[in-house]
C-alpha atoms as a PDB file:
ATOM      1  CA  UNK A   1      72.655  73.950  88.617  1.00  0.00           C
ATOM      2  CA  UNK A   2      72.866  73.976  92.432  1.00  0.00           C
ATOM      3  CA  UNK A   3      72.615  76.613  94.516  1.00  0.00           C
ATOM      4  CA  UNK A   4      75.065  76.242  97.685  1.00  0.00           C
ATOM      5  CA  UNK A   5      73.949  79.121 100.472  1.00  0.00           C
ATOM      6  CA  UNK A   6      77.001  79.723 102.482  1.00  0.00           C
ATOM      7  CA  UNK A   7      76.886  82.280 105.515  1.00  0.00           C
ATOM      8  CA  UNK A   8      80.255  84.624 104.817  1.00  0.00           C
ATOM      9  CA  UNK A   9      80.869  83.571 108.617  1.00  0.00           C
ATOM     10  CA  UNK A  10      81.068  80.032 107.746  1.00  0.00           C
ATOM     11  CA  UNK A  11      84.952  79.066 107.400  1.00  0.00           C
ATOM     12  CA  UNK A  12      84.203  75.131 108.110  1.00  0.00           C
ATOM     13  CA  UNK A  13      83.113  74.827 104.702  1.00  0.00           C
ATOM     14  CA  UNK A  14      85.713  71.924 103.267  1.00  0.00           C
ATOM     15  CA  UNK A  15      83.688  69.892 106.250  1.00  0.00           C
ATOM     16  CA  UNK A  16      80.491  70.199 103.772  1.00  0.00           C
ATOM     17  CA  UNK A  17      79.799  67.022 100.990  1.00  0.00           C
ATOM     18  CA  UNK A  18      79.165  69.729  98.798  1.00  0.00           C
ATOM     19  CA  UNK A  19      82.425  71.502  98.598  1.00  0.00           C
ATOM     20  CA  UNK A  20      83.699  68.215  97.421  1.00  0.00           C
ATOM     21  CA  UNK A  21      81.637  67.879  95.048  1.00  0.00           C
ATOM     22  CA  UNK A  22      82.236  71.556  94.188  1.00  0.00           C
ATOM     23  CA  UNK A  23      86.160  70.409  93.595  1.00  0.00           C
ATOM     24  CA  UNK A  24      84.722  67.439  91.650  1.00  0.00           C
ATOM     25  CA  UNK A  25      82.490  69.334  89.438  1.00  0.00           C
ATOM     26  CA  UNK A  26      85.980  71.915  88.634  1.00  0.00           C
ATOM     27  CA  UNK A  27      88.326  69.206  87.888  1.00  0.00           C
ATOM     28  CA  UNK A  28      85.644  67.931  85.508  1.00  0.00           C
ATOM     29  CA  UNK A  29      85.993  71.267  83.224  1.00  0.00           C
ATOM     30  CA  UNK A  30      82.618  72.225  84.501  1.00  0.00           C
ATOM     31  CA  UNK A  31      81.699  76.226  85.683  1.00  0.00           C
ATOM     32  CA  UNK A  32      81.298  77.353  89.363  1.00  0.00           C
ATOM     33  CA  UNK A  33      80.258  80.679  90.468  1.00  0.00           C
ATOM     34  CA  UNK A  34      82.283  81.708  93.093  1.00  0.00           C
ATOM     35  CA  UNK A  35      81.882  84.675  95.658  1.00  0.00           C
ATOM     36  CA  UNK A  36      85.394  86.569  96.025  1.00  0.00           C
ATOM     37  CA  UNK A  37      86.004  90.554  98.025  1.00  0.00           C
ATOM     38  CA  UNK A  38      85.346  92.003  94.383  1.00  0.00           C
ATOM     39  CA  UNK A  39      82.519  90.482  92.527  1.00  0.00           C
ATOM     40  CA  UNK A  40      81.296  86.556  91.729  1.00  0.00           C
ATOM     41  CA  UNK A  41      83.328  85.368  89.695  1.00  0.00           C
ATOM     42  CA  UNK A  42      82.275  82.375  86.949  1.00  0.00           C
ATOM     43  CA  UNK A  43      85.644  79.924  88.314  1.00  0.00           C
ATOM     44  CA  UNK A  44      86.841  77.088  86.032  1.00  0.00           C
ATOM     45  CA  UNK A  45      90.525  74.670  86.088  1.00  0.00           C
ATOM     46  CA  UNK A  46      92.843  77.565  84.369  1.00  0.00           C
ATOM     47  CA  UNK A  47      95.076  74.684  83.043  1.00  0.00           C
ATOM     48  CA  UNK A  48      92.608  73.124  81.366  1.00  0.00           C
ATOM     49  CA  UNK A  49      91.564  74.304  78.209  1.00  0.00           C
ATOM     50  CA  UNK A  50      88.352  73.043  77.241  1.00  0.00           C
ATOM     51  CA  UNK A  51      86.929  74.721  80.531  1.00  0.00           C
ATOM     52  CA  UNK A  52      88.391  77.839  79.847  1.00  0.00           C
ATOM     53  CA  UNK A  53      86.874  77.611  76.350  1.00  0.00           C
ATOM     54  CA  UNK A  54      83.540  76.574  78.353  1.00  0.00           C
ATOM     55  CA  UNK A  55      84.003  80.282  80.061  1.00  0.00           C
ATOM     56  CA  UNK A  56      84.534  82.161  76.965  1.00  0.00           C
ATOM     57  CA  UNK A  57      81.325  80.746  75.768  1.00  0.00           C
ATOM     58  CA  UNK A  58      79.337  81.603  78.754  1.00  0.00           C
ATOM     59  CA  UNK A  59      80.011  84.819  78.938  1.00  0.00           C
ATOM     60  CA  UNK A  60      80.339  85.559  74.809  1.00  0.00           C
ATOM     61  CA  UNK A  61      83.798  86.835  75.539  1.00  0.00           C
ATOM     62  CA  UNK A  62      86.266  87.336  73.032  1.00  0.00           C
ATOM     63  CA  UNK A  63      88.950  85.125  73.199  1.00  0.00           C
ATOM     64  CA  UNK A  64      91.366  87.715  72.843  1.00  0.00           C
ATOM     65  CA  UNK A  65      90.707  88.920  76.037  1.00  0.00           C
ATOM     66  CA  UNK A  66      92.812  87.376  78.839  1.00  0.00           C
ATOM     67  CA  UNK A  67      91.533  85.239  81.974  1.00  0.00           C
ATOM     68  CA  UNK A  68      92.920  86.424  85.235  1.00  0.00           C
ATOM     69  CA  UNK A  69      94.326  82.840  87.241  1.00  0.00           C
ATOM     70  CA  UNK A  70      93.091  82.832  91.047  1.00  0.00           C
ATOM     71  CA  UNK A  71      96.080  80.967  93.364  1.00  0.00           C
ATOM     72  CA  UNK A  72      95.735  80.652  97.046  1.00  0.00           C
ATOM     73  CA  UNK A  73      99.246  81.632  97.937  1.00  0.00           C
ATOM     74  CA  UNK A  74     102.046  84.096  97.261  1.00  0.00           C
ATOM     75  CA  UNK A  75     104.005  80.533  97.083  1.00  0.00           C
ATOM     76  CA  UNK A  76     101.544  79.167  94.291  1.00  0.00           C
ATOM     77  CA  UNK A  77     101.451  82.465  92.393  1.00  0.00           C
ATOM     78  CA  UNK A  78     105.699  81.899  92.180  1.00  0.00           C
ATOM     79  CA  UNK A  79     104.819  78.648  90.177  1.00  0.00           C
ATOM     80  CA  UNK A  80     103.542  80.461  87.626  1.00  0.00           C
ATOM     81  CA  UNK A  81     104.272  84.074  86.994  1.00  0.00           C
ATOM     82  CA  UNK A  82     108.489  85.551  87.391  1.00  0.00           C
ATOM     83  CA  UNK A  83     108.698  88.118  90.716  1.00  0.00           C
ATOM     84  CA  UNK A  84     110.927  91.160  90.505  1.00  0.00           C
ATOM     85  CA  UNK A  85     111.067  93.488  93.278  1.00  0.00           C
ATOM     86  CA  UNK A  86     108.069  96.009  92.852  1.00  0.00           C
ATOM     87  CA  UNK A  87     105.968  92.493  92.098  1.00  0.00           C
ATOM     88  CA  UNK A  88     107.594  91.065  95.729  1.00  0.00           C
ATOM     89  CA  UNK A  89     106.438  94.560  97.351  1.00  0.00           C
ATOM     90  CA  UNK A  90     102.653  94.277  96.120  1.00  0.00           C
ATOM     91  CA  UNK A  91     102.036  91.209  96.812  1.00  0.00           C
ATOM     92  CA  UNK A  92     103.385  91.410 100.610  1.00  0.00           C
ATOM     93  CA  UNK A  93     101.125  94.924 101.012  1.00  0.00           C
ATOM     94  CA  UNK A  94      98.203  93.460  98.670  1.00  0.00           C
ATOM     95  CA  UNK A  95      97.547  89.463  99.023  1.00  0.00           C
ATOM     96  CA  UNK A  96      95.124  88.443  99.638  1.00  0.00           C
ATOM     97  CA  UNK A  97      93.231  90.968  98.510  1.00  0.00           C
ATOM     98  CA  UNK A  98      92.070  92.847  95.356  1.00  0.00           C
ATOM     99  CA  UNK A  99      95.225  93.497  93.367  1.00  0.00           C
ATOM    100  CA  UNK A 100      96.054  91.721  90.333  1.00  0.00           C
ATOM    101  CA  UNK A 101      99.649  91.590  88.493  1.00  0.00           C
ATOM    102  CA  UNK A 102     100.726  90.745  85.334  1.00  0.00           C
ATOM    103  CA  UNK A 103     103.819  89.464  85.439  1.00  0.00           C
ATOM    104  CA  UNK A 104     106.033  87.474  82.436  1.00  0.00           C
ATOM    105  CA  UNK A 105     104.824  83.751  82.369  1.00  0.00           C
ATOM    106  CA  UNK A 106     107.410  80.897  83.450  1.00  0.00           C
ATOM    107  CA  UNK A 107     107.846  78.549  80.887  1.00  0.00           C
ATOM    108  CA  UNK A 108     107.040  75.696  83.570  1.00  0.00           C
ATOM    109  CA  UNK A 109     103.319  77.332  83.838  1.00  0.00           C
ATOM    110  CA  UNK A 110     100.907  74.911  83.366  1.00  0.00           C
ATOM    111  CA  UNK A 111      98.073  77.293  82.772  1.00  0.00           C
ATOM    112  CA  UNK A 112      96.312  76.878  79.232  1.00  0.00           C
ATOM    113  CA  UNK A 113      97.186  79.333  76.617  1.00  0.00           C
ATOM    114  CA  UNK A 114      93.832  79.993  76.275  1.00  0.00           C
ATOM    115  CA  UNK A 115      93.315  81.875  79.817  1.00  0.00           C
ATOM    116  CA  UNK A 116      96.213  83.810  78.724  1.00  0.00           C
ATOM    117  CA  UNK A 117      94.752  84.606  75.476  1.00  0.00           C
ATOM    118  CA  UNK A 118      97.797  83.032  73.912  1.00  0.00           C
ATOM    119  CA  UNK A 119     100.331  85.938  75.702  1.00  0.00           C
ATOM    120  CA  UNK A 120     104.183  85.039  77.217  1.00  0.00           C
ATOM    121  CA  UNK A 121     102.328  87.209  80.594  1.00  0.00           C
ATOM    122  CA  UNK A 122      99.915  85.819  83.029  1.00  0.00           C
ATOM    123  CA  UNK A 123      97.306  87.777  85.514  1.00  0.00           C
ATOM    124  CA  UNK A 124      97.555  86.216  88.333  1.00  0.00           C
ATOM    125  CA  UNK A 125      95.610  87.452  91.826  1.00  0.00           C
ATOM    126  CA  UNK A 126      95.521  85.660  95.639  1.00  0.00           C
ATOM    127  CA  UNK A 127      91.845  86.758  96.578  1.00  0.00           C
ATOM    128  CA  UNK A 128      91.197  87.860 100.085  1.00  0.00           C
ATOM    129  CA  UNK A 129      87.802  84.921  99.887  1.00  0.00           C
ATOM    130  CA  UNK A 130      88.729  81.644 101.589  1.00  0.00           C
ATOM    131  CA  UNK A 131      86.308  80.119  99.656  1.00  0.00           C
ATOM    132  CA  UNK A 132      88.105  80.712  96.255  1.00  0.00           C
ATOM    133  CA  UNK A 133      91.268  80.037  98.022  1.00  0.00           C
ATOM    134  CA  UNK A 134      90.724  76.823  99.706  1.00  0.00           C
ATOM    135  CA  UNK A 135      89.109  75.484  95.479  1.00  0.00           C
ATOM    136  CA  UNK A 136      92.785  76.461  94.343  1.00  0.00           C
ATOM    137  CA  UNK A 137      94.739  74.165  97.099  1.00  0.00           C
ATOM    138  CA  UNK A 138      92.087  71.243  97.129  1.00  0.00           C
ATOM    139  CA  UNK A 139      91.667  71.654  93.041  1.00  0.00           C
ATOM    140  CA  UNK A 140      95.770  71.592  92.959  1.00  0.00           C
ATOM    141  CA  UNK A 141      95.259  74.523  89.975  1.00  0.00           C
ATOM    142  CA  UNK A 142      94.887  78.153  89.339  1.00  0.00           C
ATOM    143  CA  UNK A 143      91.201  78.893  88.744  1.00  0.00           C
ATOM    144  CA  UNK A 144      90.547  81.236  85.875  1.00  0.00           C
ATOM    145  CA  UNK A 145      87.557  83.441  86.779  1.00  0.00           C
ATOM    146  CA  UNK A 146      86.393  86.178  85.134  1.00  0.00           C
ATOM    147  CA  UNK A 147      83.584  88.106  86.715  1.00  0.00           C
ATOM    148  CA  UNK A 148      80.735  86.262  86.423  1.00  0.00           C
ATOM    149  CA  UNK A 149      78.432  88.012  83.779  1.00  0.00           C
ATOM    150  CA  UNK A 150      77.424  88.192  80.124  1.00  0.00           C
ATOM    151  CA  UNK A 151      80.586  89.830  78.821  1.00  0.00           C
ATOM    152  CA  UNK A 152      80.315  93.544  78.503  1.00  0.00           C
ATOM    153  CA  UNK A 153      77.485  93.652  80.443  1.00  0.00           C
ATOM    154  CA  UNK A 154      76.908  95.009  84.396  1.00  0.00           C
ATOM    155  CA  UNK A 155      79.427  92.408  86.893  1.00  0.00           C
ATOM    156  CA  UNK A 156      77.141  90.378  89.572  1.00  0.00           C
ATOM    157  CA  UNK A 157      77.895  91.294  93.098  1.00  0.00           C
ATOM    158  CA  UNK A 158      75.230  88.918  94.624  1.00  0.00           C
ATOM    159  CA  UNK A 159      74.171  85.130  93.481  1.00  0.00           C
ATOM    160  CA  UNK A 160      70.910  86.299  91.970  1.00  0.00           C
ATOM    161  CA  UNK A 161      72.592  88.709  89.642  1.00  0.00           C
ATOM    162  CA  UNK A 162      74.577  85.622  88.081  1.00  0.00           C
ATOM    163  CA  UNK A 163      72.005  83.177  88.165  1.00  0.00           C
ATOM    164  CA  UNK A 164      70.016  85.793  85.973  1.00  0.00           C
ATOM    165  CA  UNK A 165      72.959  86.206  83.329  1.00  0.00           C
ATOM    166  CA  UNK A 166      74.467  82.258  83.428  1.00  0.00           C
ATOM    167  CA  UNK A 167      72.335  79.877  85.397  1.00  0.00           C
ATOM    168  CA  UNK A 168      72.268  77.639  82.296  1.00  0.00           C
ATOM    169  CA  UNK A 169      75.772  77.310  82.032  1.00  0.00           C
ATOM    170  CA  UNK A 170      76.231  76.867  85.520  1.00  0.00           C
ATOM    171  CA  UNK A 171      77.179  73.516  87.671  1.00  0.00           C
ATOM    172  CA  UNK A 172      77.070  74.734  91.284  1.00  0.00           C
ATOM    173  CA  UNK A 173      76.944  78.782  92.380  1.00  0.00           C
ATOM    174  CA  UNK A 174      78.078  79.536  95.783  1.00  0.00           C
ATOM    175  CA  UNK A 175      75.736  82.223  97.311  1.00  0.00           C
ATOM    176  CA  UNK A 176      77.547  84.085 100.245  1.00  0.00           C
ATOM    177  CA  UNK A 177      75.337  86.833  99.629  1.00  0.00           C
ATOM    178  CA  UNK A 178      76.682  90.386  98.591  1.00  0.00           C
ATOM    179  CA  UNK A 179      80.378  90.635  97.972  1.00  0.00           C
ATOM    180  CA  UNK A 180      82.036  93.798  99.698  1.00  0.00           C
ATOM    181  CA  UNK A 181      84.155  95.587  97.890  1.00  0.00           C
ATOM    182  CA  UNK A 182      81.824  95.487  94.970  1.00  0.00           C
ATOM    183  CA  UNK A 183      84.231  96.284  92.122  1.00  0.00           C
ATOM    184  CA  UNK A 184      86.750  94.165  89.941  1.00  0.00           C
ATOM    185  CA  UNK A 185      90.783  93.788  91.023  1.00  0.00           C
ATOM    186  CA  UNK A 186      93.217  96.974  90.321  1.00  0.00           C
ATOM    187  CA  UNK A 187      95.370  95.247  87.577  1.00  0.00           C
ATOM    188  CA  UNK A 188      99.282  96.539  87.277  1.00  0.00           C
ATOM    189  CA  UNK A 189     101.695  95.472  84.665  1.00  0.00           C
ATOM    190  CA  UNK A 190     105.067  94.680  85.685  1.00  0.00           C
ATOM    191  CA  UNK A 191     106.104  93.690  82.547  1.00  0.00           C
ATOM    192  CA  UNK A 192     107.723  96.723  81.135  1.00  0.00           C
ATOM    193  CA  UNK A 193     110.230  99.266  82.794  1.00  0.00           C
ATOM    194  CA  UNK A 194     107.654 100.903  84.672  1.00  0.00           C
ATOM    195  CA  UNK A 195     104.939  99.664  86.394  1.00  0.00           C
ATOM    196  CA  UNK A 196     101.988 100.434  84.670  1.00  0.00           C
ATOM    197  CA  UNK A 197      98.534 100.410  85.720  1.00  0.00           C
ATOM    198  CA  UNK A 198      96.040  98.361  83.547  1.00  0.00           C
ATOM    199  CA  UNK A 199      92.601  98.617  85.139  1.00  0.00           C
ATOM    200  CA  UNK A 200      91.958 100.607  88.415  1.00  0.00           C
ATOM    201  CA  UNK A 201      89.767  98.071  91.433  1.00  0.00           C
ATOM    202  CA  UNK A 202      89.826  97.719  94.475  1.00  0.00           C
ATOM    203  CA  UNK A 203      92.533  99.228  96.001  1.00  0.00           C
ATOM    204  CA  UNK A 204      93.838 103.239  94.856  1.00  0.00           C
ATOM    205  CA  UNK A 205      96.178 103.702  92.514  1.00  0.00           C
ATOM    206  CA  UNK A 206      97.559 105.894  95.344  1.00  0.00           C
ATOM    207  CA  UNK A 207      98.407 103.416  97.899  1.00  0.00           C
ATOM    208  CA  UNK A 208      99.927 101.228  95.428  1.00  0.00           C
ATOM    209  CA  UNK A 209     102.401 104.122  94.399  1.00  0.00           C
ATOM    210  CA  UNK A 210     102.969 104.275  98.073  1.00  0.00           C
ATOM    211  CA  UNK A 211     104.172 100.383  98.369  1.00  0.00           C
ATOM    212  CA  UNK A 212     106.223 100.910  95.221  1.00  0.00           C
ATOM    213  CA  UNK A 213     107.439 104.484  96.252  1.00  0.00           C
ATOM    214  CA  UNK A 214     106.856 105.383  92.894  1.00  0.00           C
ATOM    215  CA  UNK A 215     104.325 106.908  89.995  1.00  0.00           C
ATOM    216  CA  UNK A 216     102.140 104.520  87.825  1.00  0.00           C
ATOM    217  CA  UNK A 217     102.013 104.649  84.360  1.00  0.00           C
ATOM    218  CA  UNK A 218      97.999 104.566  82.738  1.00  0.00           C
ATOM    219  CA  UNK A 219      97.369 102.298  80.195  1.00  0.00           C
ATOM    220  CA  UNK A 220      94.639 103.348  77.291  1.00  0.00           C
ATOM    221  CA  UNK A 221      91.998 101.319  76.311  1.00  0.00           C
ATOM    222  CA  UNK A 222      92.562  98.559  73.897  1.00  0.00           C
ATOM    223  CA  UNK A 223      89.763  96.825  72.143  1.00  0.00           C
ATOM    224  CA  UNK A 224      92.011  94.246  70.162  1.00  0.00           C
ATOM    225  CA  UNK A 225      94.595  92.645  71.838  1.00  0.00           C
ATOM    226  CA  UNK A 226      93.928  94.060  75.554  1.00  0.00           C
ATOM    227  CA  UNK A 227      97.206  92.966  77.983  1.00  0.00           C
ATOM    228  CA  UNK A 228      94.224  92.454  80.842  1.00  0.00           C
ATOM    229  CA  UNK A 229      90.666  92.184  81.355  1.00  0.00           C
ATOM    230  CA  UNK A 230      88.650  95.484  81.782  1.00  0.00           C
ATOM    231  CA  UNK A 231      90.488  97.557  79.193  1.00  0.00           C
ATOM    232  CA  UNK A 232      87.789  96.930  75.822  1.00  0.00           C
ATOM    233  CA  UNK A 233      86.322 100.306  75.356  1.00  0.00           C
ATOM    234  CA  UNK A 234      82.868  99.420  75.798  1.00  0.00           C
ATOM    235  CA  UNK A 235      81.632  97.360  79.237  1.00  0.00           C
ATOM    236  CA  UNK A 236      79.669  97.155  82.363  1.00  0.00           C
ATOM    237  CA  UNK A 237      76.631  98.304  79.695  1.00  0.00           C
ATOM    238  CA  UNK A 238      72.916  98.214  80.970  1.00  0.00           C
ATOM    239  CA  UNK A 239      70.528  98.429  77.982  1.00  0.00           C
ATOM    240  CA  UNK A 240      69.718 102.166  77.595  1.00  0.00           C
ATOM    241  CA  UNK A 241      72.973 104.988  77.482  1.00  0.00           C
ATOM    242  CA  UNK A 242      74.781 106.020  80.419  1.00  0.00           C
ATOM    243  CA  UNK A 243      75.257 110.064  80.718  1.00  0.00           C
ATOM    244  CA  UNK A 244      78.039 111.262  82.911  1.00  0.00           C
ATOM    245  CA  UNK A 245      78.422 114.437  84.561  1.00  0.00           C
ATOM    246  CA  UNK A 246      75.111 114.866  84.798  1.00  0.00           C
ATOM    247  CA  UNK A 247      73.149 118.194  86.300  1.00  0.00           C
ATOM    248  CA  UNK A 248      70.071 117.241  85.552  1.00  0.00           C
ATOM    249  CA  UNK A 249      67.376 114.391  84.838  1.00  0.00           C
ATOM    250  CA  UNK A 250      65.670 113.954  81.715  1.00  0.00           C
ATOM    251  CA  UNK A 251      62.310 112.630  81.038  1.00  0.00           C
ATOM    252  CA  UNK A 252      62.533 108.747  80.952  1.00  0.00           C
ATOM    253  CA  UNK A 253      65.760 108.786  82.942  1.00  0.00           C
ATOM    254  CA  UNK A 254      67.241 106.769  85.641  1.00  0.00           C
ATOM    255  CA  UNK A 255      69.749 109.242  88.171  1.00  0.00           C
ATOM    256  CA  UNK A 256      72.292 107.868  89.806  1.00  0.00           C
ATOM    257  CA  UNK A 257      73.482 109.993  92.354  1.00  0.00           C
ATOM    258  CA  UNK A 258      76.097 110.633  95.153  1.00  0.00           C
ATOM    259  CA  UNK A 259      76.224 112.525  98.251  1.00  0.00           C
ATOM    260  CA  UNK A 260      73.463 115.078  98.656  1.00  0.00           C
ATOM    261  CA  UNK A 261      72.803 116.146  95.063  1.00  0.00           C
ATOM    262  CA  UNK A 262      69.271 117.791  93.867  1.00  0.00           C
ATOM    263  CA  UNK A 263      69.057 117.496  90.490  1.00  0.00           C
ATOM    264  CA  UNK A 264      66.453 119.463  88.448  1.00  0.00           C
ATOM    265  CA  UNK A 265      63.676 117.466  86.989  1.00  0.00           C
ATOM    266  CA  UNK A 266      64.972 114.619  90.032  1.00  0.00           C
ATOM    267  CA  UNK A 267      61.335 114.075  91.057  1.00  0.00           C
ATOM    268  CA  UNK A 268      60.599 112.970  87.633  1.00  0.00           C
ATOM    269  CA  UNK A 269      63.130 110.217  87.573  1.00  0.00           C
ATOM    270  CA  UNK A 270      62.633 106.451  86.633  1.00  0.00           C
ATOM    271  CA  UNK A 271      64.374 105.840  89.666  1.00  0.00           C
ATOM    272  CA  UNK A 272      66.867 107.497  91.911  1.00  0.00           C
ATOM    273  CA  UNK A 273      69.684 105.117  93.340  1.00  0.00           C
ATOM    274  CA  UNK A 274      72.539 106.765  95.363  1.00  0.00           C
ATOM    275  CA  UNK A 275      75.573 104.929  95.363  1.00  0.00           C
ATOM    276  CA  UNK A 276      76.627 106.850  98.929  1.00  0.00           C
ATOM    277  CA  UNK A 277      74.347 109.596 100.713  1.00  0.00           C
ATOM    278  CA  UNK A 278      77.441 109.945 103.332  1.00  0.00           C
ATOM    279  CA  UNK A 279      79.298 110.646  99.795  1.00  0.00           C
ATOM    280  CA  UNK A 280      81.688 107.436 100.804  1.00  0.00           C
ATOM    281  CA  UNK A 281      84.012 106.768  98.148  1.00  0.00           C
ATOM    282  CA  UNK A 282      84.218 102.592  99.646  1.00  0.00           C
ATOM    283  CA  UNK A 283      81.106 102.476  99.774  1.00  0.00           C
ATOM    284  CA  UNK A 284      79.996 104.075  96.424  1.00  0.00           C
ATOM    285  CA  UNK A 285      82.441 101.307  94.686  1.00  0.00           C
ATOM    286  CA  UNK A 286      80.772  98.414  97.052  1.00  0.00           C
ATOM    287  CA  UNK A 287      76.979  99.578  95.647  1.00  0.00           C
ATOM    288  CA  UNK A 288      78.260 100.317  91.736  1.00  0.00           C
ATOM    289  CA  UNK A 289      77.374  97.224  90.012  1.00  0.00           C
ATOM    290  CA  UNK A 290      73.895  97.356  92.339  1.00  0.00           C
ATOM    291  CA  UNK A 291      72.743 100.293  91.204  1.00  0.00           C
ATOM    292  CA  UNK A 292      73.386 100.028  87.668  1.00  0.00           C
ATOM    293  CA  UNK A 293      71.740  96.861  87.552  1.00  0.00           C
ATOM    294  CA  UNK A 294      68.899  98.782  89.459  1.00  0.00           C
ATOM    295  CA  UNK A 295      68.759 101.578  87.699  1.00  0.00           C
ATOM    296  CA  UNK A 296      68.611  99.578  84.450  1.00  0.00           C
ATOM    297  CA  UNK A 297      65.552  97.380  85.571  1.00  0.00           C
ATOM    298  CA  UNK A 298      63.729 100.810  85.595  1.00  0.00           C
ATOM    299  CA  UNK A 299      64.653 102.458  82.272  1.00  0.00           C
ATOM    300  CA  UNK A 300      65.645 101.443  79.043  1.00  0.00           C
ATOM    301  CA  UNK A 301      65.799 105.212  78.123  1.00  0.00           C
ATOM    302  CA  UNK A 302      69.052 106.003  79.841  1.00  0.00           C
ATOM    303  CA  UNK A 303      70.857 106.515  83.316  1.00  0.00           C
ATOM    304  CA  UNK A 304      72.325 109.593  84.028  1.00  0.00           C
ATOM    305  CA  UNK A 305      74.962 110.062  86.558  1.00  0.00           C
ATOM    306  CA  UNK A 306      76.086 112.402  88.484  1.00  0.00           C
ATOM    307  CA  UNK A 307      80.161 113.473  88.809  1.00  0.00           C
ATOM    308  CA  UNK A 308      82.023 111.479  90.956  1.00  0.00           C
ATOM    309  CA  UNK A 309      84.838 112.751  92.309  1.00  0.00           C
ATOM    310  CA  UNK A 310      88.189 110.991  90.962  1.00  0.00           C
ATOM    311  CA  UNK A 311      90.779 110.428  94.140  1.00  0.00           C
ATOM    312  CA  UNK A 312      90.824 107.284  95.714  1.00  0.00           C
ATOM    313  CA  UNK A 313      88.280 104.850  94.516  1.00  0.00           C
ATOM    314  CA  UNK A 314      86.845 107.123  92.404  1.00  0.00           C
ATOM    315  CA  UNK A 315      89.650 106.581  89.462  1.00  0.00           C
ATOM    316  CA  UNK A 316      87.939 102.907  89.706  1.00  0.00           C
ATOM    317  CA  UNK A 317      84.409 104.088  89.824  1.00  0.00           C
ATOM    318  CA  UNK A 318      84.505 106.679  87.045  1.00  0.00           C
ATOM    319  CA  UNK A 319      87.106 104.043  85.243  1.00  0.00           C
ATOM    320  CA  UNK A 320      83.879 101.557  85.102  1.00  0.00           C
ATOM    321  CA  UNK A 321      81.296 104.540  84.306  1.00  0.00           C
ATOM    322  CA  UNK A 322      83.053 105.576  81.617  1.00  0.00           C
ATOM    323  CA  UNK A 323      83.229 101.976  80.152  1.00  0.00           C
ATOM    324  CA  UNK A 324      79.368 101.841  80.661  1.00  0.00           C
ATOM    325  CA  UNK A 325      78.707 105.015  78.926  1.00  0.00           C
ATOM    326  CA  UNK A 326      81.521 104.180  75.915  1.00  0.00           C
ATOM    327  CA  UNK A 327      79.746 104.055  72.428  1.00  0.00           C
ATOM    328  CA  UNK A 328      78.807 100.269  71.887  1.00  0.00           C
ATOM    329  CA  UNK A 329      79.186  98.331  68.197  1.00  0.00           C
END
């Protein structure tokens, strides 16, 4: 594996040898980690099978569970997934950003069946990371990138974090240090009648009801035949439990916290991490994945969390909480 350090300034980057050989190493069905606005994401040629096999067996992901394609255009999403109107709206407010949309497949798609988990819909996302985009245009195909992570297990929002979980599996990572907004893509389904909202991200399930002028539907969890990625029950799990809503620490424990809290039995923590002291919402979300990671390094009793409150980013934050502190099989 090779480690490519580029500076999140650096926007000359198709200038560098290496981001040749970066293309080179992608249209040869091998993995690249890939910094987007979310979180790294493990990037491979979405119309090529075999690599997005080569994904599912990185991560130990069930195959069942559907690859979201990264395009670096409104004009290049087109060629594969069919616009209506509410899809047209989103993607003028949204892309590039973090907002992915599942939309019915054209026929003409030449993304594998595999990143689609063998579905007539497609997840399809233009990130707002002109690394990622610039791989799509010079690649000439959708990259299918999940977050890049052992699946189920905490995303990576910084090289090191993926190195740790994949480095074997790895051809090149690009390390542009921390990504910002620090959780995964809001996915919405435009499939049915109404638009329906899959996984919450990045951007508030309230100022996408504000683009489309009207109320999102919530889809359940579904651990056998999920429509999207982030919707299996159990995820983002560090190796101890996860305790929500917590008012207090317990021996052994990792907190979590947010805001100002004082928790009884505090001082006796593992570790304290607060995801915001200013009790910001953004930045809670950008520190997440961070301090679960950190907070797992220094228990394997358990982390216990404080509430979060649920407007905003919060539906997101508490949506990947929750995940972490499902029952696991």
């Amino acid at each position: 594996m090779e480690r490519w350090r580029l500076a999140p300034s650096n926007l000359d980057f198709e200038k560098d040898e290496r981001f040749a050989r970066v293309c080179e190493a992608l249209k040869a069905g091998q993995l690249v980690a890939v910094p987007t606005e979310t979180v790294y994401g493990l990037a491979a040629d979405a119309t090529n099978g075999l690599a997005c096999a080569g994904i599912y067996e990185a991560k130990g992901r069930p195959q069942f569970n559907p690859l979201i394609s990264h395009v670096e255009s409104v004009e290049a999403a087109r060629l594969h997934g069919v616009f209506n109107e509410d899809a047209d709206k989103l993607a003028a407010a949204f892309w590039p950003g973090p907002l992915t949309l599942v939309l019915p497949r054209r026929e003409t798609s030449n993304v594998s069946t595999l990143a689609t988990a063998g579905l007539d819909s497609i997840a399809i996302r233009v990130p707002n990371a002109p690394i990622m985009q610039a791989l799509a245009r010079a690649t000439g195909c959708p990259l299918a990138a999940p977050s890049a992570n052992l699946s189920g297990r905490i995303s990576g929002t910084t090289a090191d974090d993926v190195i740790n979980d994949l480095e074997v599996h790895l051809a090149f990572i690009i390390d542009a240090g921390a990504t910002t907004v620090g959780v995964e893509s809001t996915i919405i389904s435009l499939i049915g009648e109404q638009p329906t909202l899959l996984r919450p991200g990045g951007i508030a399930r309230e100022d996408v009801e504000k683009v489309l002028g009207k109320k999102l539907v919530r889809a359940g969890t579904d651990d056998s035949a999920p429509a999207a990625p982030g919707m299996l029950t159990s995820h983002y799990a560090p190796r101890g439990y996860v305790r929500l809503n917590a008012s207090e620490v317990y021996e052994g424990e990792a907190l979590i916290n947010f805001g100002s809290a004082q928790l009884a039995g505090q001082d006796k923590a593992a570790a304290v991490i607060n995801l915001s002291t200013e009790g910001s919402l953004t930045e809670a979300a950008s520190r997440l994945f961070i301090a679960l990671r950190e907070a797992d390094k220094a228990t394997t009793v358990g982390i216990a969390v404080v509430p979060v409150p649920e407007e905003g980013l919060g539906e997101a934050i508490n949506d990947r909480l929750s995940r972490a502190a499902a029952p696991r099989t």
